[in-house]
C-alpha atoms as a PDB file:
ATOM      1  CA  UNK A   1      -2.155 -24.479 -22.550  1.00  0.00           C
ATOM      2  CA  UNK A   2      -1.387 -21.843 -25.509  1.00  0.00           C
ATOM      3  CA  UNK A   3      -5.011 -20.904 -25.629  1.00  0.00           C
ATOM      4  CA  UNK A   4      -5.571 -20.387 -21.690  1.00  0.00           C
ATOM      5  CA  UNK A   5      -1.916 -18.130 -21.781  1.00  0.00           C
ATOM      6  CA  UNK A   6      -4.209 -16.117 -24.887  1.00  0.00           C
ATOM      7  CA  UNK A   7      -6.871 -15.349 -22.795  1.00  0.00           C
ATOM      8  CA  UNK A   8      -5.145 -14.460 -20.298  1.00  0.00           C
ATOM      9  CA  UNK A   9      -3.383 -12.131 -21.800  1.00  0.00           C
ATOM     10  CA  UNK A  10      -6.391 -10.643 -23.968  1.00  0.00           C
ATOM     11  CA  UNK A  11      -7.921 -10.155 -20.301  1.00  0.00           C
ATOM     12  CA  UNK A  12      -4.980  -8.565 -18.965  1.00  0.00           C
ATOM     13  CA  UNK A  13      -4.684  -6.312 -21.740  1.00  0.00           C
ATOM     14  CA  UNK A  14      -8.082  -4.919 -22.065  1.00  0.00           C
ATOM     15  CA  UNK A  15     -10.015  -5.672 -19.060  1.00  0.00           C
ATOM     16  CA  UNK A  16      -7.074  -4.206 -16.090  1.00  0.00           C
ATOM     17  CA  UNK A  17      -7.047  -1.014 -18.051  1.00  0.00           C
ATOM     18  CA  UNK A  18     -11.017  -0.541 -18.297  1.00  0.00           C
ATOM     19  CA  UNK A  19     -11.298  -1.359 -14.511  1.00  0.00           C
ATOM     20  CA  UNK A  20      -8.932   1.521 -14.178  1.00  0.00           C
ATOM     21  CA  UNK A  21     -11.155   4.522 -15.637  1.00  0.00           C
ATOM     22  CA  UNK A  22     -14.107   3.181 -13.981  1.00  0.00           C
ATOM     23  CA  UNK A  23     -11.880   3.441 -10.756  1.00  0.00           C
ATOM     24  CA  UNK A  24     -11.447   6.958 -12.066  1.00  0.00           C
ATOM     25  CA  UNK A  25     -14.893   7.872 -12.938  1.00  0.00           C
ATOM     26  CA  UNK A  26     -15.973   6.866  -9.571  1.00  0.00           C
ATOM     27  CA  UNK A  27     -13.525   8.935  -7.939  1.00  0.00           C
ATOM     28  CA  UNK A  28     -14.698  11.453  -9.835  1.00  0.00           C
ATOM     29  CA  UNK A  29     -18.152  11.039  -9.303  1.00  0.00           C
ATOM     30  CA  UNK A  30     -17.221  11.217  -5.353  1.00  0.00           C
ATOM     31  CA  UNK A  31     -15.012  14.688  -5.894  1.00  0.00           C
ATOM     32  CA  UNK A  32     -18.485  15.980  -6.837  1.00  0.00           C
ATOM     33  CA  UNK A  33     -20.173  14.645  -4.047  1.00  0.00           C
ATOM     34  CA  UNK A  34     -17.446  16.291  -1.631  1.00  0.00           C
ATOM     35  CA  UNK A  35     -17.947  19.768  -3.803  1.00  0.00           C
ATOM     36  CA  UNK A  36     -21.306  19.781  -3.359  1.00  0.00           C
ATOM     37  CA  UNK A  37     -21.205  19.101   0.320  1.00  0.00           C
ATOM     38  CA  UNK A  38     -18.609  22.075   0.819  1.00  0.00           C
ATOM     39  CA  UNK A  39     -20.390  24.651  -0.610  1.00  0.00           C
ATOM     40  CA  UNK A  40     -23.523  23.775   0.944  1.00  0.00           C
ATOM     41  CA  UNK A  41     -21.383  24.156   4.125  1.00  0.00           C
ATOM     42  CA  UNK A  42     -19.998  27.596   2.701  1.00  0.00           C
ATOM     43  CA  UNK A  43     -23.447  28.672   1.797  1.00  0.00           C
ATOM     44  CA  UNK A  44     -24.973  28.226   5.475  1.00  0.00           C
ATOM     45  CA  UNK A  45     -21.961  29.790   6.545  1.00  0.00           C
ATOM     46  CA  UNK A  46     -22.129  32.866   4.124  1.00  0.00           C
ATOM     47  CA  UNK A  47     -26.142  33.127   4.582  1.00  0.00           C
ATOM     48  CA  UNK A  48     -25.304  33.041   8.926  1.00  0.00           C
ATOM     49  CA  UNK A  49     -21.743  35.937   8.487  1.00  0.00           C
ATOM     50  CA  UNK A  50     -20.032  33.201   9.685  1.00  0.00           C
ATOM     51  CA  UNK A  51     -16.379  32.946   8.820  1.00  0.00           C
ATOM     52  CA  UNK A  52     -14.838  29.524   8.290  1.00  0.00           C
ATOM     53  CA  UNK A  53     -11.669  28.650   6.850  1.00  0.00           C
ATOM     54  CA  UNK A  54     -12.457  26.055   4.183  1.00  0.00           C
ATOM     55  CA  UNK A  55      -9.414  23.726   2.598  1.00  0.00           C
ATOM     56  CA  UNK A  56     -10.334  24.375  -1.008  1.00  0.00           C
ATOM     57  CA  UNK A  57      -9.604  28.160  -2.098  1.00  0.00           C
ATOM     58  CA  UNK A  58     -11.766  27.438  -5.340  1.00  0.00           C
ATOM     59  CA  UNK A  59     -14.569  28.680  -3.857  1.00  0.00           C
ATOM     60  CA  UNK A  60     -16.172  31.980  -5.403  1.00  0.00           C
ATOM     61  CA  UNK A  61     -18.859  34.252  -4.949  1.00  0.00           C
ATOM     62  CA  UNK A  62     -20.948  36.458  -6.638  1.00  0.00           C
ATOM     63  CA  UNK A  63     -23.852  38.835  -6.642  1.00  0.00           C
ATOM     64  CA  UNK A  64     -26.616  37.779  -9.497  1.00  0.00           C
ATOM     65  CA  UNK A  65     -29.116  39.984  -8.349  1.00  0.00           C
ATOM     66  CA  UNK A  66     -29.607  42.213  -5.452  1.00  0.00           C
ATOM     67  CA  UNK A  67     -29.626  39.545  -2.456  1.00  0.00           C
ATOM     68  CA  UNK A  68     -28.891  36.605  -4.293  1.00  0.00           C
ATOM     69  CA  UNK A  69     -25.433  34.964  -4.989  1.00  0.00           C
ATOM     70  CA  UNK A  70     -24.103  32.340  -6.985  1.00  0.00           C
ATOM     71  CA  UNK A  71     -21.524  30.320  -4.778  1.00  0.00           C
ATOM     72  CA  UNK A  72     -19.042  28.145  -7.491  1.00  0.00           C
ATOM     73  CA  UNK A  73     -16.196  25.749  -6.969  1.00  0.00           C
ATOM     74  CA  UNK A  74     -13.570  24.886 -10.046  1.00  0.00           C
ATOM     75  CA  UNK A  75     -11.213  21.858  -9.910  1.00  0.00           C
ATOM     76  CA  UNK A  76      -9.926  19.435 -12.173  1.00  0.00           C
ATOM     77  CA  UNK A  77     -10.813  15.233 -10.718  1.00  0.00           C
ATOM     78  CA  UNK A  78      -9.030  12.406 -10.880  1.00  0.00           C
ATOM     79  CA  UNK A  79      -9.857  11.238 -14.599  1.00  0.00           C
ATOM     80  CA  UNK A  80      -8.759  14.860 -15.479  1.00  0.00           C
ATOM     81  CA  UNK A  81     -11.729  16.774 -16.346  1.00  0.00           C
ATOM     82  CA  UNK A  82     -12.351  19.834 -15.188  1.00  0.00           C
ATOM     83  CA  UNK A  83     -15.521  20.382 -12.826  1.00  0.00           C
ATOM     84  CA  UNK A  84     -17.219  23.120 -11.742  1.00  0.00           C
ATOM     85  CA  UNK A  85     -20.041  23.127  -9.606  1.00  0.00           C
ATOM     86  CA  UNK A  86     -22.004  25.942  -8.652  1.00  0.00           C
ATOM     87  CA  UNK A  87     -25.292  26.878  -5.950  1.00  0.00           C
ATOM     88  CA  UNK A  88     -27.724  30.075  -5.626  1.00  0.00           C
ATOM     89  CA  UNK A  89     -28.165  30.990  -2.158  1.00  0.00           C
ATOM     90  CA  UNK A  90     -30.549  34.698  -1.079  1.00  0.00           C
ATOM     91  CA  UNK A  91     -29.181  36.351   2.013  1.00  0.00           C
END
């Protein structure tokens, strides 16, 4: 009985917590996904002068060279890195 109460405990005490920052990292992993996805959007959008409204403000341009831009987003995920994510797009 003593010995099943052990490993139960052992389990809860180091397993629970690992499940957690995997349940992180994968958040995190999908926050990327998401990035990516917007500033694709904000590149087709940029390349067409159309204006759109997007939710995340991190979004930045710049010229690299004359007709091509690098698009970047900064934020910080769930397992508290910080990200940033960035696309070239020619107009």
């Amino acid at each position: 009985m003593i010995a099943a109460l052990s490993i139960l405990i052992i389990f809860c005490a180091f397993v629970v917590p690992l499940l957690s920052i995997v349940y992180k990292e994968r958040m995190s992993i999908r926050e990327q996904l998401l990035a990516m996805q917007e500033l694709e959007a904000s590149i087709h959008h940029f390349i067409n002068d159309e204006y759109e409204d997007f939710r995340n403000t991190n979004i930045t341009v710049e010229e690299v060279k004359e007709h091509v831009f690098k698009h970047c987003m900064n934020w910080t995920g769930t397992n508290g890195r910080a990200y940033e994510q960035c696309f070239l797009s020619s107009r």
